[in-house]
C-alpha atoms as a PDB file:
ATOM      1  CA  UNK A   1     -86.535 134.368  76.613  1.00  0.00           C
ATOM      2  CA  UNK A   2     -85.225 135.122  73.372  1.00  0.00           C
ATOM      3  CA  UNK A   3     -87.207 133.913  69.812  1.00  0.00           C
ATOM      4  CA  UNK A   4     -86.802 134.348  66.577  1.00  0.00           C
ATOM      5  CA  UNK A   5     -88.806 137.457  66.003  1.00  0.00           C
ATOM      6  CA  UNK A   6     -91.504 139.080  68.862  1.00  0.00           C
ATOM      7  CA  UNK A   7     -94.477 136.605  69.735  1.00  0.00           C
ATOM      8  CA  UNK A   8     -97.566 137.632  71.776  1.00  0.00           C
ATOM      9  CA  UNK A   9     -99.347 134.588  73.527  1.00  0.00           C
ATOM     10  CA  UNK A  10     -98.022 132.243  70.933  1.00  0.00           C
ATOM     11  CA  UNK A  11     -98.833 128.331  71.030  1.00  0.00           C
ATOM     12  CA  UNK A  12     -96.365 126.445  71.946  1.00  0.00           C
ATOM     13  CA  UNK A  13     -95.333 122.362  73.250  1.00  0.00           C
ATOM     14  CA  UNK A  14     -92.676 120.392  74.454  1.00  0.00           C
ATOM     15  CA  UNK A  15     -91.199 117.910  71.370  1.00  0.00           C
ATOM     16  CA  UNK A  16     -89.445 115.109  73.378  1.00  0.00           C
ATOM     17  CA  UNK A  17     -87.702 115.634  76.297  1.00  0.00           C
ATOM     18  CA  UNK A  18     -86.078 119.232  75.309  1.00  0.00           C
ATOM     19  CA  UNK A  19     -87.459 120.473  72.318  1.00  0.00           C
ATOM     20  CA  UNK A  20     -89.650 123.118  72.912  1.00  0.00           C
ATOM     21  CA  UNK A  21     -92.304 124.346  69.803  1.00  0.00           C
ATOM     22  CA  UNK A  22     -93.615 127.723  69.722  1.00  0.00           C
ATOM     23  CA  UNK A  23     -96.181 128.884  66.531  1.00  0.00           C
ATOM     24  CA  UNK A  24     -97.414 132.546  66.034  1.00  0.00           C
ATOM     25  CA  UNK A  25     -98.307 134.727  67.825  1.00  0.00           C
ATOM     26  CA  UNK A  26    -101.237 137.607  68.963  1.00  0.00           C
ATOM     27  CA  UNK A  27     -99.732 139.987  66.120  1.00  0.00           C
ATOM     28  CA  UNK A  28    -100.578 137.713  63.423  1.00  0.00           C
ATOM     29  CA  UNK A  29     -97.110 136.023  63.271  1.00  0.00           C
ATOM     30  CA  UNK A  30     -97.653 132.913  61.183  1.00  0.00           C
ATOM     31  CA  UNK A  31     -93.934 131.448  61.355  1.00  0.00           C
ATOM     32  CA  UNK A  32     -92.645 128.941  63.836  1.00  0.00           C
ATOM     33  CA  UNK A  33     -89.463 128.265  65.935  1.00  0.00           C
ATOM     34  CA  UNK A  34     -87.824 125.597  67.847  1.00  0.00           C
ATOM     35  CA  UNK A  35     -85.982 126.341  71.442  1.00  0.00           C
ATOM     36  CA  UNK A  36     -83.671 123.353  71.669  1.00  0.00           C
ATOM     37  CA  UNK A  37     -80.492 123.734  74.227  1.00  0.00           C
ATOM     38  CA  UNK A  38     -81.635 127.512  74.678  1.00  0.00           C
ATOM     39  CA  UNK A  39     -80.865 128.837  71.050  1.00  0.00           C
ATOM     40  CA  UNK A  40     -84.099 129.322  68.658  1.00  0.00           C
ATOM     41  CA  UNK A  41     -84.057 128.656  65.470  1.00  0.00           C
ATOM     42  CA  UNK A  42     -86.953 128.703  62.569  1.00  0.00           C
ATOM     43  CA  UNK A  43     -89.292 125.943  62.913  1.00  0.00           C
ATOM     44  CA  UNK A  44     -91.566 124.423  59.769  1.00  0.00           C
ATOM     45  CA  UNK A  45     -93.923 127.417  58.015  1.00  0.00           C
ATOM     46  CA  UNK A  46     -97.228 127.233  58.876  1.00  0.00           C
ATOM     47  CA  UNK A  47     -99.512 126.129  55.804  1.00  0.00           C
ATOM     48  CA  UNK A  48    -101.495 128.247  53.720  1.00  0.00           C
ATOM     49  CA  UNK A  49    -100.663 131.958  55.863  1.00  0.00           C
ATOM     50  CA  UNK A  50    -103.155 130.749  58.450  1.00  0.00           C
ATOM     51  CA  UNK A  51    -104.216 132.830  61.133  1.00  0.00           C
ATOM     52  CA  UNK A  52    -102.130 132.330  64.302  1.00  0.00           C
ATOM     53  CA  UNK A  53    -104.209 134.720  66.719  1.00  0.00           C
ATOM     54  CA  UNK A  54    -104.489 132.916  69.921  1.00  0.00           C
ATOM     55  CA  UNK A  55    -103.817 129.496  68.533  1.00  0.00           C
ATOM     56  CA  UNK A  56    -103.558 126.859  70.474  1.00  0.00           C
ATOM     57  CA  UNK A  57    -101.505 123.487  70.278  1.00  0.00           C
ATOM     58  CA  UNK A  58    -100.566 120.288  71.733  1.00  0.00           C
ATOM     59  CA  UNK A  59     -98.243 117.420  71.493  1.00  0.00           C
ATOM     60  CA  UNK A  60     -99.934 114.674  70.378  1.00  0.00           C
ATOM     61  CA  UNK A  61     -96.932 112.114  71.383  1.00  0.00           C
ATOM     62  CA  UNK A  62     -93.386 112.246  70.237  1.00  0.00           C
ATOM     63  CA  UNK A  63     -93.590 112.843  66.561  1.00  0.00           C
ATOM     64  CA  UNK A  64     -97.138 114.378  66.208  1.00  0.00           C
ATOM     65  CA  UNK A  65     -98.343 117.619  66.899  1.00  0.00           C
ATOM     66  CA  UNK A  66    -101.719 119.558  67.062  1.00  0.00           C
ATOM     67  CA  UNK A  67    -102.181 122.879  66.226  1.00  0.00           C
ATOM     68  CA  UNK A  68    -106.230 124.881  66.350  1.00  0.00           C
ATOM     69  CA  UNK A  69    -105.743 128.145  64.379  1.00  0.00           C
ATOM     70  CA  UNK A  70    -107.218 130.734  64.659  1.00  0.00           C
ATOM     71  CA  UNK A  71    -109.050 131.029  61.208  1.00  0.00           C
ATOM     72  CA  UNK A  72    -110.197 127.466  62.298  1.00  0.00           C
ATOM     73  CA  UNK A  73    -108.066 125.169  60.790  1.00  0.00           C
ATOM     74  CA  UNK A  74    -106.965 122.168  62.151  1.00  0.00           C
ATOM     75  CA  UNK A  75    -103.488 120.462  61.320  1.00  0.00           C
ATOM     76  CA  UNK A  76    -101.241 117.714  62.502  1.00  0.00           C
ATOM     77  CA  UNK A  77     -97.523 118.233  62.024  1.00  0.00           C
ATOM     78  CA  UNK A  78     -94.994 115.247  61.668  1.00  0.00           C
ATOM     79  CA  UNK A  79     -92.190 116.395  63.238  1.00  0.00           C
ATOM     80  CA  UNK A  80     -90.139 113.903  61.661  1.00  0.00           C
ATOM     81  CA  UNK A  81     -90.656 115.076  58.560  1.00  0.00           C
ATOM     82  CA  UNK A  82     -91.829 118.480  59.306  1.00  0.00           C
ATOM     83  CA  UNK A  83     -94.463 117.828  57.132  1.00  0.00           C
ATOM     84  CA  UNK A  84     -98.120 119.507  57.973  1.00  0.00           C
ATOM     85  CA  UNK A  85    -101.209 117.222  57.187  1.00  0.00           C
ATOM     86  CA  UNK A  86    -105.270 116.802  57.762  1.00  0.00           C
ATOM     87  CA  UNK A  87    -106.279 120.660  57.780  1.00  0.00           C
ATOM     88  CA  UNK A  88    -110.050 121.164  58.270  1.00  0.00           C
ATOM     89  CA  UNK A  89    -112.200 123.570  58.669  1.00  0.00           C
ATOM     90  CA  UNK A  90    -113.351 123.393  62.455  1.00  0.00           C
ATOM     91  CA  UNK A  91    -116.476 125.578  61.842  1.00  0.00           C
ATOM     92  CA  UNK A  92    -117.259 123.451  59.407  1.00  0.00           C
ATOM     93  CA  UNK A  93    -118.325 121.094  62.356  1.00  0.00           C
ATOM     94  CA  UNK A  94    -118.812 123.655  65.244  1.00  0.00           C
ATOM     95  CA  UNK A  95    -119.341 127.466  65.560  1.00  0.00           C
ATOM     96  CA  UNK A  96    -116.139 129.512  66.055  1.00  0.00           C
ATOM     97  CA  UNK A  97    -117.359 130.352  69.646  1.00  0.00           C
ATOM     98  CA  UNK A  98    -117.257 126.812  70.051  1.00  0.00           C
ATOM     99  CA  UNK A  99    -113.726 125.783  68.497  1.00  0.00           C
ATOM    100  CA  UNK A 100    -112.533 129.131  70.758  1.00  0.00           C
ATOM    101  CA  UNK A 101    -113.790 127.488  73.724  1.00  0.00           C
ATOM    102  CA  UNK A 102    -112.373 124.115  72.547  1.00  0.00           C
ATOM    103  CA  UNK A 103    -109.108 125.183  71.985  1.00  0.00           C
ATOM    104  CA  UNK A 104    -108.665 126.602  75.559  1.00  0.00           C
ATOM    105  CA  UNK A 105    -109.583 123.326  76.843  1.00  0.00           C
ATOM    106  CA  UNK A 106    -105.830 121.832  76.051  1.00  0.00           C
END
């Protein structure tokens, strides 16, 4: 598959019916990309440089999606607007072992 620049275990979630999201990366990428009708292009930046090392993300439903960081941060990003929004600190609720283990639960 061809991206945008090289991605290691990336997150990544269907938008719609044939959008397809992909964030970071395993070498510290922190950019995004959309795969729509086979062609990437650059997706919305991800807020604040945050650490995409084995992120992991879902689609919420189909303007709304949820992305775990790696540096534990939590954000929602309207896809509409491509617009992040509601970034926490995850630790500051649960140890990092436990947000690891919670984001390989999606």
């Amino acid at each position: 598959m061809d991206l945008t620049e090289p991605r290691w275990s990336p997150g990544s979630s269907l938008i719609g019916e044939d959008e397809w999201f992909i964030t970071g990366g395993e070498t510290y990428v922190y950019t995004t990309e959309v795969r729509s009708g086979g062609f990437p292009v650059p997706g919305p930046e991800i807020p604040d440089g945050e650490g995409m090392f084995r992120s992991c993300q879902v689609t919420i439903d189909d303007n709304n999606v949820f992305l775990l960081t790696s540096l534990d941060g939590v954000y929602i990003l309207d896809w509409e607007t491509k617009e992040w929004s509601a970034h926490v600190r995850i630790s500051t609720v649960l140890s990092m072992r436990t947000a690891w283990y919670f984001s390989k639960l999606f």
